[in-house]
C-alpha atoms as a PDB file:
ATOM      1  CA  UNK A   1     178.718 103.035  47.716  1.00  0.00           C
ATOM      2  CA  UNK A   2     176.151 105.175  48.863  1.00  0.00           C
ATOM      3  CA  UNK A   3     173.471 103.818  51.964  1.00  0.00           C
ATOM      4  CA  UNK A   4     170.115 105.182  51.866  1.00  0.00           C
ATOM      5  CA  UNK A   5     169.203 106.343  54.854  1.00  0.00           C
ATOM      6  CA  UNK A   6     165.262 105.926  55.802  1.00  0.00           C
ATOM      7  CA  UNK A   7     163.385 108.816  56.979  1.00  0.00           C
ATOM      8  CA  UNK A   8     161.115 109.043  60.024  1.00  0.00           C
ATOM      9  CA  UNK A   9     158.403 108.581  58.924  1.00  0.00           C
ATOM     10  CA  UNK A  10     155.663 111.855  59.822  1.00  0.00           C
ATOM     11  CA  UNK A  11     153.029 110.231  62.383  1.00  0.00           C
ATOM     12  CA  UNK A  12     149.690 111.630  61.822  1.00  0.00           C
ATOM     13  CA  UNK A  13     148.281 113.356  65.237  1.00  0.00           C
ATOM     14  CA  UNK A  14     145.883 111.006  67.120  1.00  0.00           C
ATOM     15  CA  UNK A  15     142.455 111.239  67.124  1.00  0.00           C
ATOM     16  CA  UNK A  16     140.852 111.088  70.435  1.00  0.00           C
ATOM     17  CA  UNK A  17     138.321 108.255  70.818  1.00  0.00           C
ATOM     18  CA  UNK A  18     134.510 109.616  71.636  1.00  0.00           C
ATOM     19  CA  UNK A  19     133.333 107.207  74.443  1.00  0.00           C
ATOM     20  CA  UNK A  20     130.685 105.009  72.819  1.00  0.00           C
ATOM     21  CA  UNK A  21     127.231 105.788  74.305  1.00  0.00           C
ATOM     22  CA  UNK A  22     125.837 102.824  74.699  1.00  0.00           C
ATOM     23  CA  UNK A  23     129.000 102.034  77.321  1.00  0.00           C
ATOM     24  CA  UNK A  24     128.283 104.548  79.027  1.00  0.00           C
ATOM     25  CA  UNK A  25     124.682 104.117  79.592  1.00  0.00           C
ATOM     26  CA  UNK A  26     125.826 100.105  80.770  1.00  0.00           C
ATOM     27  CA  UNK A  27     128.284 102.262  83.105  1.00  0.00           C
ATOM     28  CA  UNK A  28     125.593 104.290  84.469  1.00  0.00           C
ATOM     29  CA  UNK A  29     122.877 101.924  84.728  1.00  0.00           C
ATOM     30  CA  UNK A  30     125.304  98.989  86.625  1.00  0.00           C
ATOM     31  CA  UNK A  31     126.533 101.819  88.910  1.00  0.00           C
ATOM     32  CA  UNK A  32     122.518 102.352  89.482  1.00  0.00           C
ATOM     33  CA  UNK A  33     122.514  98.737  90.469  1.00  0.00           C
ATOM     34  CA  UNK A  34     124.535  98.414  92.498  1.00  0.00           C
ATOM     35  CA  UNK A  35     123.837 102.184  94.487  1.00  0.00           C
ATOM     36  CA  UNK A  36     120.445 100.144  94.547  1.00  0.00           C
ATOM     37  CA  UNK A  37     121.747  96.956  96.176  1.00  0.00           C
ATOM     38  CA  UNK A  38     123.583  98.654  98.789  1.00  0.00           C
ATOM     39  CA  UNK A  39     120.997 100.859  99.750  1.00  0.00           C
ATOM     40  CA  UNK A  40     118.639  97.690 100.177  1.00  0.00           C
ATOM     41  CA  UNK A  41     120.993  96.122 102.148  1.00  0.00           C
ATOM     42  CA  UNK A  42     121.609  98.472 104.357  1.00  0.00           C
ATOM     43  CA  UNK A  43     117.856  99.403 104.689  1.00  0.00           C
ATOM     44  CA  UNK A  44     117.124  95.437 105.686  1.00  0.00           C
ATOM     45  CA  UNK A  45     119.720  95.779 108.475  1.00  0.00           C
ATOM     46  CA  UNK A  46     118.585  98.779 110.069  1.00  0.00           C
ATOM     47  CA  UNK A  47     114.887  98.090 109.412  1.00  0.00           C
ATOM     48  CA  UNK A  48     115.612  94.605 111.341  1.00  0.00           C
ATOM     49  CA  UNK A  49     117.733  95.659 113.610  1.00  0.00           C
ATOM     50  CA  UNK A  50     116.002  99.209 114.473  1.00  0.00           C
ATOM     51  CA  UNK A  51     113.284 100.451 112.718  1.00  0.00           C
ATOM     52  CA  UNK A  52     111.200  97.479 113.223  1.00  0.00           C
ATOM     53  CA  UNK A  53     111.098  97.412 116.989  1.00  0.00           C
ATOM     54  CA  UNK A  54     110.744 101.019 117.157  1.00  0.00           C
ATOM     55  CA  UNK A  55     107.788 100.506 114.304  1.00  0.00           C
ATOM     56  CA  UNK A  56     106.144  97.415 116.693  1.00  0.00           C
ATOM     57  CA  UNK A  57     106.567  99.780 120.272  1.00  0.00           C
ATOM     58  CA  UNK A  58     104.928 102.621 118.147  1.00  0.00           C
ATOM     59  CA  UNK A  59     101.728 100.622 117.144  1.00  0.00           C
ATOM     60  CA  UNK A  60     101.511  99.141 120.189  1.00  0.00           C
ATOM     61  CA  UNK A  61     100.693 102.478 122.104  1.00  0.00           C
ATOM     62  CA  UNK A  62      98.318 103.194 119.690  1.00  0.00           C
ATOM     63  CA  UNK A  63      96.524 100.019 119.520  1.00  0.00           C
ATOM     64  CA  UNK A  64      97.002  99.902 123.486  1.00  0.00           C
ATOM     65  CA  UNK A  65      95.296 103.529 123.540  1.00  0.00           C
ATOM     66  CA  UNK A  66      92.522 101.883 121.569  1.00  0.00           C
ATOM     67  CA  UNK A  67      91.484  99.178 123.141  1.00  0.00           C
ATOM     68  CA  UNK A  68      91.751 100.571 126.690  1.00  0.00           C
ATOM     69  CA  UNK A  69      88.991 103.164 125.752  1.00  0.00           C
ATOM     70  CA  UNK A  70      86.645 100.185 124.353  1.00  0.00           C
ATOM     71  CA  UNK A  71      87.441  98.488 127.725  1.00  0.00           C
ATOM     72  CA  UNK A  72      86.354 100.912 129.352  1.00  0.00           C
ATOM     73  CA  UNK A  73      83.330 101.451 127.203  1.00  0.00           C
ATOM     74  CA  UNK A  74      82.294  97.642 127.303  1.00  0.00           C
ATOM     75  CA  UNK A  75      82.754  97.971 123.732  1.00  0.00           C
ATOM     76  CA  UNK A  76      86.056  95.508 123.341  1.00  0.00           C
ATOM     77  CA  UNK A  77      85.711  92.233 120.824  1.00  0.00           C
ATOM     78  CA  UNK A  78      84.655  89.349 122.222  1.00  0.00           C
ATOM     79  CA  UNK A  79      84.091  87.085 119.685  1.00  0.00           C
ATOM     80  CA  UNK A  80      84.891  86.401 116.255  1.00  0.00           C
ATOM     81  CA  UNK A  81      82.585  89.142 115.056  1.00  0.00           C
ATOM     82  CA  UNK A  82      82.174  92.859 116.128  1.00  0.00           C
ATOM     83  CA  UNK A  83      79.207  94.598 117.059  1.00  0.00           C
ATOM     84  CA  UNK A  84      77.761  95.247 113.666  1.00  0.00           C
ATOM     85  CA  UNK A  85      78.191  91.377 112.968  1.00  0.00           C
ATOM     86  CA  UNK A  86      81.055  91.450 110.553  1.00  0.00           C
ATOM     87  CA  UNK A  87      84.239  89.601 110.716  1.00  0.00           C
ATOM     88  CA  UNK A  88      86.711  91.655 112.692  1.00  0.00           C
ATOM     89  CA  UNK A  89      89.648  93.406 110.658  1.00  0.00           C
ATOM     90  CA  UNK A  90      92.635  91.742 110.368  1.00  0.00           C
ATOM     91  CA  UNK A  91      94.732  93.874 112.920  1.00  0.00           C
ATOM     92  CA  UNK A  92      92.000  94.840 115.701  1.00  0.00           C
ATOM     93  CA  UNK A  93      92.938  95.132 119.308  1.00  0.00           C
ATOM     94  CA  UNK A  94      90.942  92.077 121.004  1.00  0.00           C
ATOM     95  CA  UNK A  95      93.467  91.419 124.567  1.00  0.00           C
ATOM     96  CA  UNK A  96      96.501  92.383 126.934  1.00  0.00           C
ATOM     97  CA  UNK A  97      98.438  89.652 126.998  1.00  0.00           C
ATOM     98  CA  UNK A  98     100.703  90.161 130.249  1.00  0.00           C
ATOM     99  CA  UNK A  99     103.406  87.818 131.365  1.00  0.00           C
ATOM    100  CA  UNK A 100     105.067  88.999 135.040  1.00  0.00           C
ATOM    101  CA  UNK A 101     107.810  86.465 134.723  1.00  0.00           C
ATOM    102  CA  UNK A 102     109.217  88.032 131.453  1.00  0.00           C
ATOM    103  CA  UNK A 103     108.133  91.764 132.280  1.00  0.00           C
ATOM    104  CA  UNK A 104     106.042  91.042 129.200  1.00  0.00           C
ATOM    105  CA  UNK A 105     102.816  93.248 128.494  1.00  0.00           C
ATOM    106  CA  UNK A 106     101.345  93.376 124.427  1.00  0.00           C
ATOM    107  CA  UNK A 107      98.116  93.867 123.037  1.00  0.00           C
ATOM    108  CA  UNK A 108      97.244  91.347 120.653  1.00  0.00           C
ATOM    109  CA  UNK A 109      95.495  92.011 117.320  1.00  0.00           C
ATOM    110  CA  UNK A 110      93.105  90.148 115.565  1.00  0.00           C
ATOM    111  CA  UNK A 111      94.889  87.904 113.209  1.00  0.00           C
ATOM    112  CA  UNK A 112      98.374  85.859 112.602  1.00  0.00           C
ATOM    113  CA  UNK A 113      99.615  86.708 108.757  1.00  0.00           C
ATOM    114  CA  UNK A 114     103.156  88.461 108.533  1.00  0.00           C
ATOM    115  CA  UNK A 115     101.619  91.827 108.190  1.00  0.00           C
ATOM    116  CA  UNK A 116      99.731  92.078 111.173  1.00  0.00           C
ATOM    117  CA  UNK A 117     102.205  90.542 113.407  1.00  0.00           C
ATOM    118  CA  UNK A 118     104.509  93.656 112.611  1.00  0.00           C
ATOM    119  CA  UNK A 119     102.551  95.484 115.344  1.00  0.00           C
ATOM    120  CA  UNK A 120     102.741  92.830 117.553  1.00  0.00           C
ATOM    121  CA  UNK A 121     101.360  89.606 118.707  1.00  0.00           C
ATOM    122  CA  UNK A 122      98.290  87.908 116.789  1.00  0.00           C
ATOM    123  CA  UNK A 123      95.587  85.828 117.672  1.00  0.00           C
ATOM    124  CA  UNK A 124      94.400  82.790 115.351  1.00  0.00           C
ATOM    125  CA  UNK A 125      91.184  83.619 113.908  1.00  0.00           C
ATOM    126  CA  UNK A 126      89.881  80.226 113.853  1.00  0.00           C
ATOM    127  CA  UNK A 127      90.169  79.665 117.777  1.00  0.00           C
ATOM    128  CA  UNK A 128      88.296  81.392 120.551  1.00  0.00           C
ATOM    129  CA  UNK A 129      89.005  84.000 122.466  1.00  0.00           C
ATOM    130  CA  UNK A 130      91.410  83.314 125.449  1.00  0.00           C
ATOM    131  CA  UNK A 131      89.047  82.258 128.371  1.00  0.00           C
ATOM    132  CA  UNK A 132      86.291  80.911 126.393  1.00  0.00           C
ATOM    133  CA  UNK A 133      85.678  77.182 126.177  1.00  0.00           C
ATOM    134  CA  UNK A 134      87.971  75.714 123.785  1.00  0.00           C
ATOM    135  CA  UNK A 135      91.442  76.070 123.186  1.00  0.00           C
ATOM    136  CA  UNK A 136      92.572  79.870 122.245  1.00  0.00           C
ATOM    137  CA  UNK A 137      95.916  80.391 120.394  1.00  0.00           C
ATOM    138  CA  UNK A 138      98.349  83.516 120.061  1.00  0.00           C
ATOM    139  CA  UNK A 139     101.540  83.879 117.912  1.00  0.00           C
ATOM    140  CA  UNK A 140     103.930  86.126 118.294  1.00  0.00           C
ATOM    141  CA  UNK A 141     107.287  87.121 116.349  1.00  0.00           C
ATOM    142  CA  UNK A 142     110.847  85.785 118.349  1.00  0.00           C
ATOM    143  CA  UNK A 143     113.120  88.415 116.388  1.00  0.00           C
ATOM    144  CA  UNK A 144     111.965  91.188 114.474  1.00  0.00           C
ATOM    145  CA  UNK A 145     109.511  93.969 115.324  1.00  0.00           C
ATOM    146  CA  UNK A 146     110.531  94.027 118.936  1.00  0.00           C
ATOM    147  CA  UNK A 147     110.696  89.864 119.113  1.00  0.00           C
ATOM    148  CA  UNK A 148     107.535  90.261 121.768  1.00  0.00           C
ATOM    149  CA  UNK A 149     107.284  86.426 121.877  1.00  0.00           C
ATOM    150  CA  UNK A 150     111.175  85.728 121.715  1.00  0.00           C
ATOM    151  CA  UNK A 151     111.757  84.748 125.512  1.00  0.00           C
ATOM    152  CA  UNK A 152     108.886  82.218 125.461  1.00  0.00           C
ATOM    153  CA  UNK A 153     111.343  79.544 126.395  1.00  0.00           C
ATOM    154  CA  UNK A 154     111.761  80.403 129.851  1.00  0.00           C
ATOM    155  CA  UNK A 155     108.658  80.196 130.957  1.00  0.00           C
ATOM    156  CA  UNK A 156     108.304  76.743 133.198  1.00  0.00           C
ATOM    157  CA  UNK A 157     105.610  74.526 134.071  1.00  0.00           C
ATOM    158  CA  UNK A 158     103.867  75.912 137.033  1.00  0.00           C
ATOM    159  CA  UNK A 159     104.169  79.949 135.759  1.00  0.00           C
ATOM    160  CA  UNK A 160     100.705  82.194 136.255  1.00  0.00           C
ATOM    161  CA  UNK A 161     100.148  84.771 133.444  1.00  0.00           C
ATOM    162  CA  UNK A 162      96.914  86.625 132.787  1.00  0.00           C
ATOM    163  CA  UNK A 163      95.224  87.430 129.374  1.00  0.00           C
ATOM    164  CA  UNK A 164      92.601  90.395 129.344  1.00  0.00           C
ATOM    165  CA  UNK A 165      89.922  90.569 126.992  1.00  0.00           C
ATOM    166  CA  UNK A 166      86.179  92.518 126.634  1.00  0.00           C
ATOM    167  CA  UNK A 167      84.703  89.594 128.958  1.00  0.00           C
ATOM    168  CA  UNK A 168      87.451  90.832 132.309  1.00  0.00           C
ATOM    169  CA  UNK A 169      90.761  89.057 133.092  1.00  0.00           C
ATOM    170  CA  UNK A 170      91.457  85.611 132.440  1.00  0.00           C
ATOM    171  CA  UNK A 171      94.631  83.760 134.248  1.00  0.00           C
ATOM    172  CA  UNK A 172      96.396  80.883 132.888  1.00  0.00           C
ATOM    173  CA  UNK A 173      99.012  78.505 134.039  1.00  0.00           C
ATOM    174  CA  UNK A 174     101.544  76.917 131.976  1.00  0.00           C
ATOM    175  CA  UNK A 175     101.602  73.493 131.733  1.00  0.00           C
ATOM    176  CA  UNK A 176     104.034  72.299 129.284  1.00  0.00           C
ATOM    177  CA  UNK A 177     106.627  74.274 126.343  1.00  0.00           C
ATOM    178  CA  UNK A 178     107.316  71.988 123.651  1.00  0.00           C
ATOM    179  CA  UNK A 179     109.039  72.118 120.398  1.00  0.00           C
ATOM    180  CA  UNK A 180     108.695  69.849 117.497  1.00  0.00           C
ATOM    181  CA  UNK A 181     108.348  66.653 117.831  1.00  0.00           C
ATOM    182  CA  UNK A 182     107.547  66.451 122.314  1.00  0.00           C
ATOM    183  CA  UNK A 183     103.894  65.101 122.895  1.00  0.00           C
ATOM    184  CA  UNK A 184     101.107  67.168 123.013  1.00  0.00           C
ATOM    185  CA  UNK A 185      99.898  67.438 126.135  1.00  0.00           C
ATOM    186  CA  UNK A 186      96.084  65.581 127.225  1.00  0.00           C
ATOM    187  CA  UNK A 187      93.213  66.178 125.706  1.00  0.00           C
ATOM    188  CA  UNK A 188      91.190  69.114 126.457  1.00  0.00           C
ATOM    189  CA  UNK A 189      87.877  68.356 128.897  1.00  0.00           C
ATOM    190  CA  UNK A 190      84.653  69.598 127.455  1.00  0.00           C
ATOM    191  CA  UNK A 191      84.135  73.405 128.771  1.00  0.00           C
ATOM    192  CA  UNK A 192      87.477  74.093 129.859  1.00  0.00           C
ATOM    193  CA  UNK A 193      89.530  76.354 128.270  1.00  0.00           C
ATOM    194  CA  UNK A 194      93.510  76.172 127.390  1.00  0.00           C
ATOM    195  CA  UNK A 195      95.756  78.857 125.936  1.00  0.00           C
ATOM    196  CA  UNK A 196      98.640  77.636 123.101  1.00  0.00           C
ATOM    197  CA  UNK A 197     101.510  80.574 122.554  1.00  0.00           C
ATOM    198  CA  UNK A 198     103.551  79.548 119.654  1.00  0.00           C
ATOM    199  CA  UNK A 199     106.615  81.511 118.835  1.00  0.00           C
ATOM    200  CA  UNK A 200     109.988  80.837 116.740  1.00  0.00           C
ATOM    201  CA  UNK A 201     112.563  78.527 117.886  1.00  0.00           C
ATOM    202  CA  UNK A 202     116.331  78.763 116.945  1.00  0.00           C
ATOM    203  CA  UNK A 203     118.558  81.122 116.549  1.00  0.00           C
ATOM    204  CA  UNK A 204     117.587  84.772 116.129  1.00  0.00           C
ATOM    205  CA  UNK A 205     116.002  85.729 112.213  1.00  0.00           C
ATOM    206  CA  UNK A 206     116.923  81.942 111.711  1.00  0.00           C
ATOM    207  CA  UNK A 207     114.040  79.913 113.356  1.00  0.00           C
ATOM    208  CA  UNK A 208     114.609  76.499 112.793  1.00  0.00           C
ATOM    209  CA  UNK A 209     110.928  75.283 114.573  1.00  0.00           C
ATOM    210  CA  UNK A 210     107.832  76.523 116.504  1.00  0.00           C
ATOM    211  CA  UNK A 211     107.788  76.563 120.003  1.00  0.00           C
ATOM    212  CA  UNK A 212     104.844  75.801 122.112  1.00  0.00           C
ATOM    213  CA  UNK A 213     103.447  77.016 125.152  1.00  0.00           C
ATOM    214  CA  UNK A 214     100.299  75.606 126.822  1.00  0.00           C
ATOM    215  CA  UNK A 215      98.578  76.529 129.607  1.00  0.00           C
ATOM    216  CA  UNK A 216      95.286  76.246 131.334  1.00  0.00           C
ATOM    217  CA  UNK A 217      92.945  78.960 132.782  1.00  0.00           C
ATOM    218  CA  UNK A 218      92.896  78.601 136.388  1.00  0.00           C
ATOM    219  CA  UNK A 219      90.289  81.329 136.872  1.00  0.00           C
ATOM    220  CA  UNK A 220      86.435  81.215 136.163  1.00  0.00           C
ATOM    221  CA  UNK A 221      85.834  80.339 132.224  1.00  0.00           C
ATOM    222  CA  UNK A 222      83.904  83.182 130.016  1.00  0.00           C
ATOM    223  CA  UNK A 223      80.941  82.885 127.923  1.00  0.00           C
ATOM    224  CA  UNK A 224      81.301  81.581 124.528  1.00  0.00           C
ATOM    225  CA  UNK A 225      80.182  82.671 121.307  1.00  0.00           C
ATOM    226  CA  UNK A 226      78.943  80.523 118.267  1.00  0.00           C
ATOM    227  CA  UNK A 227      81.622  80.265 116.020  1.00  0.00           C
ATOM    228  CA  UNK A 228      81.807  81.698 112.505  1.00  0.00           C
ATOM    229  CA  UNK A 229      85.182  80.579 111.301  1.00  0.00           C
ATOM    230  CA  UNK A 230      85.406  76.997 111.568  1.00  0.00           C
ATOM    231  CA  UNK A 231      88.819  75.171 112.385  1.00  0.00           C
ATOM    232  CA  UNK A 232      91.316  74.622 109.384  1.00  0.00           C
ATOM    233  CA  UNK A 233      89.688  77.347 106.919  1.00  0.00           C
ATOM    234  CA  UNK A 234      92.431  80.244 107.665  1.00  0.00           C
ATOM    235  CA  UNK A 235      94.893  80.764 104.939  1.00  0.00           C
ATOM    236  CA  UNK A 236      98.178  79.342 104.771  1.00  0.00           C
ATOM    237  CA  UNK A 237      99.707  82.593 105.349  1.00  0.00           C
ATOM    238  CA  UNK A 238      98.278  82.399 108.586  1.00  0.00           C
ATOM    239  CA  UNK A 239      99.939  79.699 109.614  1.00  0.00           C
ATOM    240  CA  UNK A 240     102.957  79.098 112.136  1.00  0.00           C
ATOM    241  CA  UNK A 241     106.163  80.055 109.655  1.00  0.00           C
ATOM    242  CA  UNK A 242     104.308  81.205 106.699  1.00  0.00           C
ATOM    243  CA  UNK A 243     104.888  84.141 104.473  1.00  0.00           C
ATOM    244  CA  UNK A 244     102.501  86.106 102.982  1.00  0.00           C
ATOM    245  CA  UNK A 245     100.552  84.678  99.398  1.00  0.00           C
ATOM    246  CA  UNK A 246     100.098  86.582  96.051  1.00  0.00           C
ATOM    247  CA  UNK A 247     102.420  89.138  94.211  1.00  0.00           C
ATOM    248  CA  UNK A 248     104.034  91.831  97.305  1.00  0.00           C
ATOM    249  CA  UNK A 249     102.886  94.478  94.103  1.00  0.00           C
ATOM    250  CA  UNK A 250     104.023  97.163  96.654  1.00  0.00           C
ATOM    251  CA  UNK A 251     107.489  95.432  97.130  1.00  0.00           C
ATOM    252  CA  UNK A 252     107.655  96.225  93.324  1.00  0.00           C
ATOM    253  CA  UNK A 253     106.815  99.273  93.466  1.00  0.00           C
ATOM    254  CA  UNK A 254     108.944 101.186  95.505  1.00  0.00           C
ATOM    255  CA  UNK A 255     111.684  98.408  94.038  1.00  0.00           C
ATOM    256  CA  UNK A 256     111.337 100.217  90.554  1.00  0.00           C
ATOM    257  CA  UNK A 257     111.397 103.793  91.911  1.00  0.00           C
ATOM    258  CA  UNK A 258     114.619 102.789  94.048  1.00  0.00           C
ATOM    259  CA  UNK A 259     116.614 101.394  91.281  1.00  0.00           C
ATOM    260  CA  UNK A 260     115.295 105.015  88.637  1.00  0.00           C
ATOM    261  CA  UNK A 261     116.174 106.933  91.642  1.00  0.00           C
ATOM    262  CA  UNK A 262     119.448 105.783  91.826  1.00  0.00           C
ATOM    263  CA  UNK A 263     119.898 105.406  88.075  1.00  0.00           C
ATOM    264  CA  UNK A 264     119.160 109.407  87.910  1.00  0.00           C
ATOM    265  CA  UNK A 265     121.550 110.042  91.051  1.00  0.00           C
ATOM    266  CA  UNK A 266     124.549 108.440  88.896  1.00  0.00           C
ATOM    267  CA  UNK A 267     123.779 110.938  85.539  1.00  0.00           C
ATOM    268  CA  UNK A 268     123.415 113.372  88.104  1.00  0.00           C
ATOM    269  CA  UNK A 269     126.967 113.183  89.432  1.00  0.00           C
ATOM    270  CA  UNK A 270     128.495 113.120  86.026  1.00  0.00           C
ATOM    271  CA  UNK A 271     126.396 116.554  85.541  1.00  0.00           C
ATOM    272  CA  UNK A 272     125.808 118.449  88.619  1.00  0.00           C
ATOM    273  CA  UNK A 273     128.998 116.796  90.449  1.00  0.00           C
ATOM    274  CA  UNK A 274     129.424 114.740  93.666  1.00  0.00           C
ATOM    275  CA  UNK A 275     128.365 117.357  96.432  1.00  0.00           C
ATOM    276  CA  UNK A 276     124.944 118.685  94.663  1.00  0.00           C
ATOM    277  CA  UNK A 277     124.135 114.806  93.893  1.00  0.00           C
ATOM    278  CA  UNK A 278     124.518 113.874  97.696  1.00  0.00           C
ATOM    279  CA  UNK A 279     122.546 116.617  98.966  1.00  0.00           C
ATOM    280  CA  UNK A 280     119.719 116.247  96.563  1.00  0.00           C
ATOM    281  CA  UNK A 281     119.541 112.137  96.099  1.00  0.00           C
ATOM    282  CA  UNK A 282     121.037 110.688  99.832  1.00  0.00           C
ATOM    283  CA  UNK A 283     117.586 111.733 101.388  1.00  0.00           C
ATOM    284  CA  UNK A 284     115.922 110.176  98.754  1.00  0.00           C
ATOM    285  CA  UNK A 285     117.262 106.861  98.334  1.00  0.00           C
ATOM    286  CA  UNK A 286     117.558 106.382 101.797  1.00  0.00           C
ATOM    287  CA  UNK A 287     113.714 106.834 102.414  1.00  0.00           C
ATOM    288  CA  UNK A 288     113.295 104.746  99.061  1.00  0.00           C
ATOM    289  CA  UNK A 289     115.344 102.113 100.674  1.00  0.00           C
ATOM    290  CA  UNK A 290     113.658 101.953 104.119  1.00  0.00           C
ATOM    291  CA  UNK A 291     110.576 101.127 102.454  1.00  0.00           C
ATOM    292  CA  UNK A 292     111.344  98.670 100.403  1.00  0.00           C
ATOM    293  CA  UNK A 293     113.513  97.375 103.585  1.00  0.00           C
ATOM    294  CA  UNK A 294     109.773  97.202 105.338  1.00  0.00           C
ATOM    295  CA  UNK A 295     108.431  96.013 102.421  1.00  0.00           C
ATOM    296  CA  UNK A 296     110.920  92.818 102.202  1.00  0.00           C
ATOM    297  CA  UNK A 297     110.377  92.230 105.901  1.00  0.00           C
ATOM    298  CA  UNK A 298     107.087  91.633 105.492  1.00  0.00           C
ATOM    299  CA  UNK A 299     107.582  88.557 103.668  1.00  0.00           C
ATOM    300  CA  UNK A 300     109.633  86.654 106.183  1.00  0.00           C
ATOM    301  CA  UNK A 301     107.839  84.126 108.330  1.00  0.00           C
ATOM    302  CA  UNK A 302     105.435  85.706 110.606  1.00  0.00           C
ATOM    303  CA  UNK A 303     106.627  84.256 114.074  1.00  0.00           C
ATOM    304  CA  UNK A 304     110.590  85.529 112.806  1.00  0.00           C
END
């Protein structure tokens, strides 16, 4: 009896599988993503933990430059208007704020949104001007840009500090520091004038309250001005804590040319290769992601 015996059987030589494009493009654009993310990231860290302060000490020369030479000039704000009778800019030098106690010396700019107080301490638009009748407030940030404000808390009742303005040098004492919910302190007698520095309370880029800090001017009181800007009108982004209002269209901006820029810098690599892609694209995305690290900053709470 005879056994067939099955033969092998000739396998036909494999094709080789063409990637599908639209894979590939997923591939490239999720590898764009997440280039993207990590330069945010690490722009948000170093523009927090660097760049900001550095940013902050910057302006402040300049603005200190500024309003030394209107001092000098008799030219310096003194009210709620300039010269020419128009509102003051949002981010004019109007005083030296200088605290001995905590080797503290800022200029503060007209002012109290998130974008002003990058360059340092603001003062409330709707209040007068430290010294004048009435009581005058300042904010400052506790953390970022240089944290001017952020050692507030150890200042006791009893302390001397001295605010300088267009009108000469006004000095204060403190007379309480309160958080939320302590009493305010007494009412304020007709023609006196008090000073309220409000800063962030909690732990650092965390605030968890406002802190207070009043004091009273113990020196001769300046003239005051008629008021323009009447208590309780200012924006809410001008408020203790807020963040700034509207669309940040900027933010979006350089958001959209970060994430194409990093997009292109993946194709690239699968092109050019890995050393031409670094040397042309690293520069790139890491300017592209320290701006939209500042931009992002700029819409945390203005006394962070």
């Amino acid at each position: 009896m005879t056994v067939a015996v099955p033969t092998p059987r000739t396998l036909a030589p494999a094709v080789p599988r063409r990637p599908v494009r639209s894979l590939t493009f997923v591939r490239h654009l999720s590898r764009g993503g997440l280039l993207s993310l990590a330069a945010l990231l690490l722009g948000i860290t170093a523009q927090l933990l660097v760049f900001s302060g550095a940013q902050e000490h910057s302006a402040q020369h300049a603005d200190f430059d500024q309003l030394r030479e209107q001092l000098a000039l008799g030219t310096a704000p003194v009210a709620q208007t300039g010269q020419d009778g128009k509102l003051l800019a949002p981010g004019t030098p109007v005083a030296i704020v200088q605290v001995p106690k905590l080797g503290l010396s800022q200029v503060v700019l007209e002012g109290t949104d998130s974008s002003v107080m990058t360059d340092g301490p603001g003062h409330r638009r709707d209040t007068p001007m430290p010294g004048q009748a009435g009581t005058s407030v300042l904010m400052g940030r506790a953390a970022a840009y240089g944290g001017p404000f952020g050692r507030l808390s150890e200042l006791a009742t009893g302390d001397t500090f001295t605010v300088t303005t267009g009108q000469g040098k006004a000095k204060f004492q403190v007379i309480d520091v309160r958080r939320a919910g302590d009493p305010a302190p007494t009412a304020l007698a007709a023609g006196k004038s008090r000073l309220v520095l409000i800063t962030a309370t909690g732990s650092r880029y965390m605030p968890s309250g406002v802190l207070r800090v009043d004091a009273d001017l113990v020196s001769a009181p300046f003239q005051t001005p008629s008021a323009v800007i009447r208590a309780g009108t200012l924006p809410g982004s001008e408020e203790p804590l807020a963040r700034p209002s509207g669309v940040p269209w900027p933010l979006v901006m350089w958001l959209q040319a970060l994430l194409l820029t990093a997009v292109a810098a993946v194709w690239t690599w699968h092109r050019w290769g890995r050393h031409q892609t670094w040397i042309v694209f690293a520069p790139v995305v890491a300017v592209l992601g320290l701006q939209v690290a500042t931009r992002t900053t700029e819409l945390l709470p203005n006394l962070l």
